[in-house]
Protein backbone atom coordinates (compact mmCIF):
# COMPACT_ATOMS: atom_id res chain seq x y z
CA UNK A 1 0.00 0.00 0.00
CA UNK A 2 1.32 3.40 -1.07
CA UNK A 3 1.42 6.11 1.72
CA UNK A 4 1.15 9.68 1.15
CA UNK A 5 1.11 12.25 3.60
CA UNK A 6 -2.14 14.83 3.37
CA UNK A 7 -1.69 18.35 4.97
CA UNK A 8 -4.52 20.57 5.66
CA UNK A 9 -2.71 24.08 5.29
CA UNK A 10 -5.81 26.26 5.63
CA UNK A 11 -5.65 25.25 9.58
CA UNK A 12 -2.87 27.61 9.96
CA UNK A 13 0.26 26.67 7.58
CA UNK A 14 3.35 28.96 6.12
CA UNK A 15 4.68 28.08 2.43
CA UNK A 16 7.77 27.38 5.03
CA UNK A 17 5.56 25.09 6.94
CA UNK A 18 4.85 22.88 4.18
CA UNK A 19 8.25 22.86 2.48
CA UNK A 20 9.72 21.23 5.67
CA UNK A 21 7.16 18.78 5.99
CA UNK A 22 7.72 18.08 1.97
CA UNK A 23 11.02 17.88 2.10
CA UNK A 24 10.73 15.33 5.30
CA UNK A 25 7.79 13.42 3.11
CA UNK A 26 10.49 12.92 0.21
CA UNK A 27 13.47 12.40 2.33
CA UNK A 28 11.65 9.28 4.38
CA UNK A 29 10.75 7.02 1.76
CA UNK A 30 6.72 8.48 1.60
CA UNK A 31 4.77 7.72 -2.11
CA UNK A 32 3.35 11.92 -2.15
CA UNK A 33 2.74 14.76 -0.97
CA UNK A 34 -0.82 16.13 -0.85
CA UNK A 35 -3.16 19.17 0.14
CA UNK A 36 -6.08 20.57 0.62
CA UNK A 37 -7.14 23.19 -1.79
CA UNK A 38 -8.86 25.57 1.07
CA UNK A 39 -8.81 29.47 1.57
CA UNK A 40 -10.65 29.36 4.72
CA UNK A 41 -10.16 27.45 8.14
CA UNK A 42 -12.29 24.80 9.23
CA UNK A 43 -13.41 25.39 13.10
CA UNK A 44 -10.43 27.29 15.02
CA UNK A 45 -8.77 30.65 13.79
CA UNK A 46 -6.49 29.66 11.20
CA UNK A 47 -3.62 30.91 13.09
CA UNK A 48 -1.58 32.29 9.44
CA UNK A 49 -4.39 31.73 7.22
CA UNK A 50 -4.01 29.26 3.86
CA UNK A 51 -2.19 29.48 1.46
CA UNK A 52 -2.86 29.00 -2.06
CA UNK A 53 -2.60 25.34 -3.03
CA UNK A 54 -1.49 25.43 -6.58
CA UNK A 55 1.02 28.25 -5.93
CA UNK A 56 2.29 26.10 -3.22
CA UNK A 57 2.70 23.17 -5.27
CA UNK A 58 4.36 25.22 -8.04
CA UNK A 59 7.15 26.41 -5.25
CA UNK A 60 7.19 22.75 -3.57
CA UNK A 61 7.95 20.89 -7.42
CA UNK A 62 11.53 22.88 -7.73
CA UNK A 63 12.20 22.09 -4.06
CA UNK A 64 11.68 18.49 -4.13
CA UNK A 65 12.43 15.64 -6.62
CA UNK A 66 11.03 12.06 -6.34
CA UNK A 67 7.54 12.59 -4.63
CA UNK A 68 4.51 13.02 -6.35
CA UNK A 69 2.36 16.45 -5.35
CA UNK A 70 -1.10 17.04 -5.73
CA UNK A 71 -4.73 18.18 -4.21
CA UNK A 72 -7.65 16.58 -2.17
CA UNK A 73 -9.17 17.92 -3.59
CA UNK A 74 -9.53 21.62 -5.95
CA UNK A 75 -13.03 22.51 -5.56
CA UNK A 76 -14.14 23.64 -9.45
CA UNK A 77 -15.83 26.78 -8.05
CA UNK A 78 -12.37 27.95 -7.13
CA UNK A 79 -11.02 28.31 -10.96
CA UNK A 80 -12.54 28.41 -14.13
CA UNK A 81 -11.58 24.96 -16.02
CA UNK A 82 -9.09 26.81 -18.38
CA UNK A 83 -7.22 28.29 -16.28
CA UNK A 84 -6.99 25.57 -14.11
CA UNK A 85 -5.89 23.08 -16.84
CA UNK A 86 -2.87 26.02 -17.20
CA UNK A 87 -1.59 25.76 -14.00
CA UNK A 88 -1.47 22.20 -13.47
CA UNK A 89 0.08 21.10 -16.53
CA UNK A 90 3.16 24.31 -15.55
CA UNK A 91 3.58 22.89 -11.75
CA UNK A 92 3.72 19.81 -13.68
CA UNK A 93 6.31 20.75 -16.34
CA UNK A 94 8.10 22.66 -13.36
CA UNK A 95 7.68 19.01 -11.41
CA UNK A 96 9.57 16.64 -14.22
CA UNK A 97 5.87 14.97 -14.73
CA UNK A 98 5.23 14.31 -10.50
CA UNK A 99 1.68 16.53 -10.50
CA UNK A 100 -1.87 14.61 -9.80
CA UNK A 101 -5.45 16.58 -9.54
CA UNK A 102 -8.01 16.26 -7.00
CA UNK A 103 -11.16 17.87 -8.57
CA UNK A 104 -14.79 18.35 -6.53
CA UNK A 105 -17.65 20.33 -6.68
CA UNK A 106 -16.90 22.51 -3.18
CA UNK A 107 -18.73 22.45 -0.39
CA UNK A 108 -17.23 24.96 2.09
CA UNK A 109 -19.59 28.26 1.74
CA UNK A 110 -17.61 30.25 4.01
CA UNK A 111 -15.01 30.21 2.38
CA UNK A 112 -16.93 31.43 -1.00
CA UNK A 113 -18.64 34.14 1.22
CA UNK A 114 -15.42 34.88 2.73
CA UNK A 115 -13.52 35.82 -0.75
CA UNK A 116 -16.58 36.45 -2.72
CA UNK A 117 -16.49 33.19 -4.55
CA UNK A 118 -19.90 32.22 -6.24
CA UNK A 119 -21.09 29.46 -4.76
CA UNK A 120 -24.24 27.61 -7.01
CA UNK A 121 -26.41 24.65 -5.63
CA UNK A 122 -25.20 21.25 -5.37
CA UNK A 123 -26.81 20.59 -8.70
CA UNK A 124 -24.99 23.15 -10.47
CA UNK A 125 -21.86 22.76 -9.37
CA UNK A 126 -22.06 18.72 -9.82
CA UNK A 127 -23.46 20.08 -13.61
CA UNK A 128 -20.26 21.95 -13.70
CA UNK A 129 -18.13 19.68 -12.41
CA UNK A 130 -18.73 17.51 -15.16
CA UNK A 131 -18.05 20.07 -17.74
CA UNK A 132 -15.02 20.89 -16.16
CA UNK A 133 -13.47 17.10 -15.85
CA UNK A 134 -14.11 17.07 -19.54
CA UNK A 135 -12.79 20.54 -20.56
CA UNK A 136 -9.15 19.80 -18.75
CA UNK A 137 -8.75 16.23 -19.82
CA UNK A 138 -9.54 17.75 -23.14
CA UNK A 139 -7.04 20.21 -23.18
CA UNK A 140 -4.16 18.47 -21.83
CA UNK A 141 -5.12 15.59 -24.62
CA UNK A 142 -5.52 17.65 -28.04
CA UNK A 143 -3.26 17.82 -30.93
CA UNK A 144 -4.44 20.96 -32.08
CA UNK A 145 -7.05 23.78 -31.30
CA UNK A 146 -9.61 22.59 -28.98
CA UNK A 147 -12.97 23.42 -28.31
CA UNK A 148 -16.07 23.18 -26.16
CA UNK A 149 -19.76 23.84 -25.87
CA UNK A 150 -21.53 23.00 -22.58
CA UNK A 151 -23.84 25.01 -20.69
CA UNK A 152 -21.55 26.29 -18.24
CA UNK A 153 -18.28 26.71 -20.05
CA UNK A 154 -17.53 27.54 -24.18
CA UNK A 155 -14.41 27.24 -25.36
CA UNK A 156 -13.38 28.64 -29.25
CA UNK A 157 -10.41 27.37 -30.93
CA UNK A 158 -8.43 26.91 -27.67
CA UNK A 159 -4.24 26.35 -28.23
CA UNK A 160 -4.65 24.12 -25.52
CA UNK A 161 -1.20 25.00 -24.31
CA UNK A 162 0.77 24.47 -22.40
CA UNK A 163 0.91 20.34 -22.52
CA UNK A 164 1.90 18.55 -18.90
CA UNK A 165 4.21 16.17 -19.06
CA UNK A 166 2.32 13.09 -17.99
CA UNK A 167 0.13 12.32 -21.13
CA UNK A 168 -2.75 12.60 -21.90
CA UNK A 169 -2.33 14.21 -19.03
CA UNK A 170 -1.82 13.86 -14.77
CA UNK A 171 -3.65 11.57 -12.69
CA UNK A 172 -7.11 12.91 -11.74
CA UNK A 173 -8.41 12.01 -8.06
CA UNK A 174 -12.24 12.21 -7.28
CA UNK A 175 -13.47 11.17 -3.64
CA UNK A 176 -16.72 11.66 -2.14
CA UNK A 177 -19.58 9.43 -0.67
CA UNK A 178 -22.83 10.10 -3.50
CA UNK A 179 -24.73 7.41 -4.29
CA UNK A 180 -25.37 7.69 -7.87
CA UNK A 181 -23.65 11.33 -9.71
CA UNK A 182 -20.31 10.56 -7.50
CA UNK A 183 -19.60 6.73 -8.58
CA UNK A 184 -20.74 8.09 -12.58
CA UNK A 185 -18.02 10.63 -12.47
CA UNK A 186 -15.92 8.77 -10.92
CA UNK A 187 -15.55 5.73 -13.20
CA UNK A 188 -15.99 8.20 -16.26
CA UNK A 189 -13.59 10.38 -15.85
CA UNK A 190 -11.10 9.85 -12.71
CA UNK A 191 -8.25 8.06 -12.25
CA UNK A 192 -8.27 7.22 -8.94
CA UNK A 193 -11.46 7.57 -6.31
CA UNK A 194 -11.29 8.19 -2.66
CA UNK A 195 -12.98 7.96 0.29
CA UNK A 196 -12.43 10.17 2.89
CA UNK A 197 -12.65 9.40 6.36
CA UNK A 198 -14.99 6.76 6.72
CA UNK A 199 -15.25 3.42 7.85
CA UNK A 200 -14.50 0.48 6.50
CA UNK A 201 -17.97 -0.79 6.33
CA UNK A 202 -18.54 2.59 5.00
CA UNK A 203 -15.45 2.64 2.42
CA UNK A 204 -16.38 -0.99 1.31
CA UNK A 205 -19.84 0.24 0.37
CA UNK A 206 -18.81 3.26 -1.63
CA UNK A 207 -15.98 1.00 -3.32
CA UNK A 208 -18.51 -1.03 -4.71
CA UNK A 209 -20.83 1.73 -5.96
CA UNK A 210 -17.66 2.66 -8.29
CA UNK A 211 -16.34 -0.98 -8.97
CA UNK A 212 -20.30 -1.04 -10.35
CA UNK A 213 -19.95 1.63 -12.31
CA UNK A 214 -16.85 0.70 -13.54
CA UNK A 215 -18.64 -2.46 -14.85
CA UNK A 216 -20.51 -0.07 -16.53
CA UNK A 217 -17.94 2.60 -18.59
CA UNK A 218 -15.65 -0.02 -19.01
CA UNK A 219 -12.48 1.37 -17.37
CA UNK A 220 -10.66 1.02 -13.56
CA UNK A 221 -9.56 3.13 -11.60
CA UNK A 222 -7.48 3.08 -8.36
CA UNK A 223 -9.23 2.92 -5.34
CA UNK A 224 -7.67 4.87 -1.99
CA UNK A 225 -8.63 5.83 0.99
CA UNK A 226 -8.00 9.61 3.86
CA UNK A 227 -7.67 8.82 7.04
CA UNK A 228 -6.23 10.90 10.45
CA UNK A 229 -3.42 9.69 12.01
CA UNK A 230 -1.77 10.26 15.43
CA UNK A 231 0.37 7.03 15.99
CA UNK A 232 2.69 6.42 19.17
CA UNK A 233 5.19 4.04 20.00
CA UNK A 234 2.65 3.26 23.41
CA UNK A 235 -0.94 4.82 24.67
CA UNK A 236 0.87 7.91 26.26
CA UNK A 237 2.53 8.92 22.68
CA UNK A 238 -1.07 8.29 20.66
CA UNK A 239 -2.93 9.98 23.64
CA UNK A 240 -0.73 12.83 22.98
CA UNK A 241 -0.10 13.53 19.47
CA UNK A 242 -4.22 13.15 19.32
CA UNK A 243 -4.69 15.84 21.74
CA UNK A 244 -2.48 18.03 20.32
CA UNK A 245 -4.58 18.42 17.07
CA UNK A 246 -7.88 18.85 19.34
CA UNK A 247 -8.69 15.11 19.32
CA UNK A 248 -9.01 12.06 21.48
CA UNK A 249 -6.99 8.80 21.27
CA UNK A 250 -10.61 6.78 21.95
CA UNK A 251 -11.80 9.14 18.43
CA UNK A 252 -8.97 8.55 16.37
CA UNK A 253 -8.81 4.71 17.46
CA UNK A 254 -12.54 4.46 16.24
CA UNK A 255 -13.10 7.26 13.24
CA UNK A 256 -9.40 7.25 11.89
CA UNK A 257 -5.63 5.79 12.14
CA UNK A 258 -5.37 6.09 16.10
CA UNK A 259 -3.25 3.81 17.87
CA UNK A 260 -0.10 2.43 18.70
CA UNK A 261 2.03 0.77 15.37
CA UNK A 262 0.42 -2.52 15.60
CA UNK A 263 -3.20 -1.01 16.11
CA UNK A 264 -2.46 1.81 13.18
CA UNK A 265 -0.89 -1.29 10.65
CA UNK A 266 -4.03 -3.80 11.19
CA UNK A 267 -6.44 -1.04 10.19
CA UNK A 268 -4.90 0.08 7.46
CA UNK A 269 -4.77 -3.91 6.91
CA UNK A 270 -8.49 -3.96 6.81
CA UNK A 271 -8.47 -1.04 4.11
CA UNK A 272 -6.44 -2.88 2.06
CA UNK A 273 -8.29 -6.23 1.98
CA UNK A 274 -11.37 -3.35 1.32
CA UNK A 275 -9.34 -2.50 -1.84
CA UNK A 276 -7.71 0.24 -1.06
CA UNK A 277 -4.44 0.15 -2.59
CA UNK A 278 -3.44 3.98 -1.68
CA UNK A 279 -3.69 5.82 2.20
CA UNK A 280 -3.68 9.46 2.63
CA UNK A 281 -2.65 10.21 6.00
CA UNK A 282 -4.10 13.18 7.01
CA UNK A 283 -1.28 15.26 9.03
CA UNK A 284 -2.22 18.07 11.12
CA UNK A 285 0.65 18.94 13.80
CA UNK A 286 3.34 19.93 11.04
CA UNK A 287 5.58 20.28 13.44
CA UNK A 288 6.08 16.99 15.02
CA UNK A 289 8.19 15.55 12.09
CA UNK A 290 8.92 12.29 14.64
CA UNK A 291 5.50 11.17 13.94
CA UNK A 292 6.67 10.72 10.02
CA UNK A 293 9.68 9.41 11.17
CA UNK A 294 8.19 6.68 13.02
CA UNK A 295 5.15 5.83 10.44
CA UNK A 296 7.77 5.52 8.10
CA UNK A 297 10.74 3.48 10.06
CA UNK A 298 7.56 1.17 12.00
CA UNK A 299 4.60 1.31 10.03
CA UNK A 300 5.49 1.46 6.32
CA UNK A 301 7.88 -2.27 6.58
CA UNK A 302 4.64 -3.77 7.73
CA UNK A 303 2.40 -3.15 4.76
């Protein structure tokens, strides 16, 4: 199982911040390194405030050089699909090929409010959404002048410049938990799918949804699963590092990776025989680079 370690920068986070965790996912042996794409803290006071995610990435793909970078995930309302299909294939020209793309609908209205960001209903932004997954694959994919003609987005004669690396183009990540629109999308259009933060009753039930609909388009994709970690070498380390990002061991044992090594590897162990063949480990204290250290020298040899 490939482990990546998932920041969540928007709960208070320097460009500094980040870099040293990056540098520390790279340097111990983790698959990537991931964030979220949010301008706008979730509970708390956001200390610094975010950051911007694909500016971030941009400065963290000249700074490192084996680990793969990307979100989860870019909420569409933040960046009209253009654009967007700009800056990812640059970070991942600037990245020698390393870049992936999370891409959701948004859900945070806050943070629209906050920075004036529209923010349509859930059916418009899932209508956009679509649009969207097929106006960047298309760009990163044409030889020649491309164009478009959906509802929400028109494109005329489009260079469809600059080309990423990775072709057609970089991995696109979906996630979410919807019944019928999510597991469509999902298997049309995504690369990988994962759930976030569930159980895994939970994550075996939304696995299947998109192994069905799979059946359906014809094509796989990788399944992977987010979880929050806070392991320890005993109870008094896990106990610990779970308080100090406003949680409880007996939460984090139950609703994520809590635990000591051998509690954290046998759940992940369960994900796995679930199908998940990817974790995310979502990393808030980005200071306490001994907890990579010992995921990596105690938990990775065991998977």
């Amino acid at each position: 199982m490939d482990l990546r370690i998932f920041t969540e920068p928007q709960q208070g986070a320097t460009y500094d911040d980040l870099l040293r965790v990056a540098k520390a996912t790279e340097d111990l042996g983790f698959d990537a390194f991931f964030r979220s794409d949010h301008y706008l803290t979730i509970g708390g006071d956001g200390g610094v405030g975010s950051t911007d995610a694909w500016v971030t990435l941009a400065g963290l793909a000249r700074e490192t050089s084996r680990i793969r970078l990307g979100t989860l995930v870019t909420p569409g309302t933040f960046r009209l699909p253009g654009p967007l299909a700009i800056s990812v294939a640059q970070v991942d020209q600037m990245s020698g090929g390393r870049v992936e793309l999370g891409l959701g609908a948004g859900w945070f209205d806050a943070e629209h409010t906050a920075y004036g960001i529209p923010f349509p209903s859930v059916v418009e932004r899932f209508d956009r959404l679509e649009e969207q997954l097929q106006v960047v694959r298309g760009l990163w994919a044409a030889d020649g002048p491309f164009s478009f003609a959906g509802e929400h987005y028109q494109l005329t004669d489009s260079p469809a410049l600059p080309k990423p690396v990775q072709r057609p183009g970089p991995p696109v990540v979906m996630g979410g938990f919807g019944a019928k629109r999510t597991p469509r999308l999902a298997a049309t259009y995504a690369d990988e799918y994962n759930v976030p933060f569930a159980s895994v009753e939970d994550t075996v039930a939304a696995f299947d949804r998109v192994r069905a609909a799979c059946a359906l388009t014809g094509r796989t994709v990788v399944l992977s699963t987010a979880q929050t970690i806070a392991v320890g070498k005993d109870d008094a380390e896990v106990a610990r590092r779970a308080e100090a990002i406003g949680q409880s061991a007996e939460q984090l044992r139950k609703h994520g990776l809590g635990g000591t090594v051998s509690e954290v590897v046998d759940k992940l162990g369960q994900l796995g025989e679930a199908g998940a063949v990817r974790a995310y480990l979502q990393t808030f204290d980005l200071h306490d680079l001994d907890h990579l250290e010992l995921i990596a020298s105690e938990v990775v040899p065991q998977l």
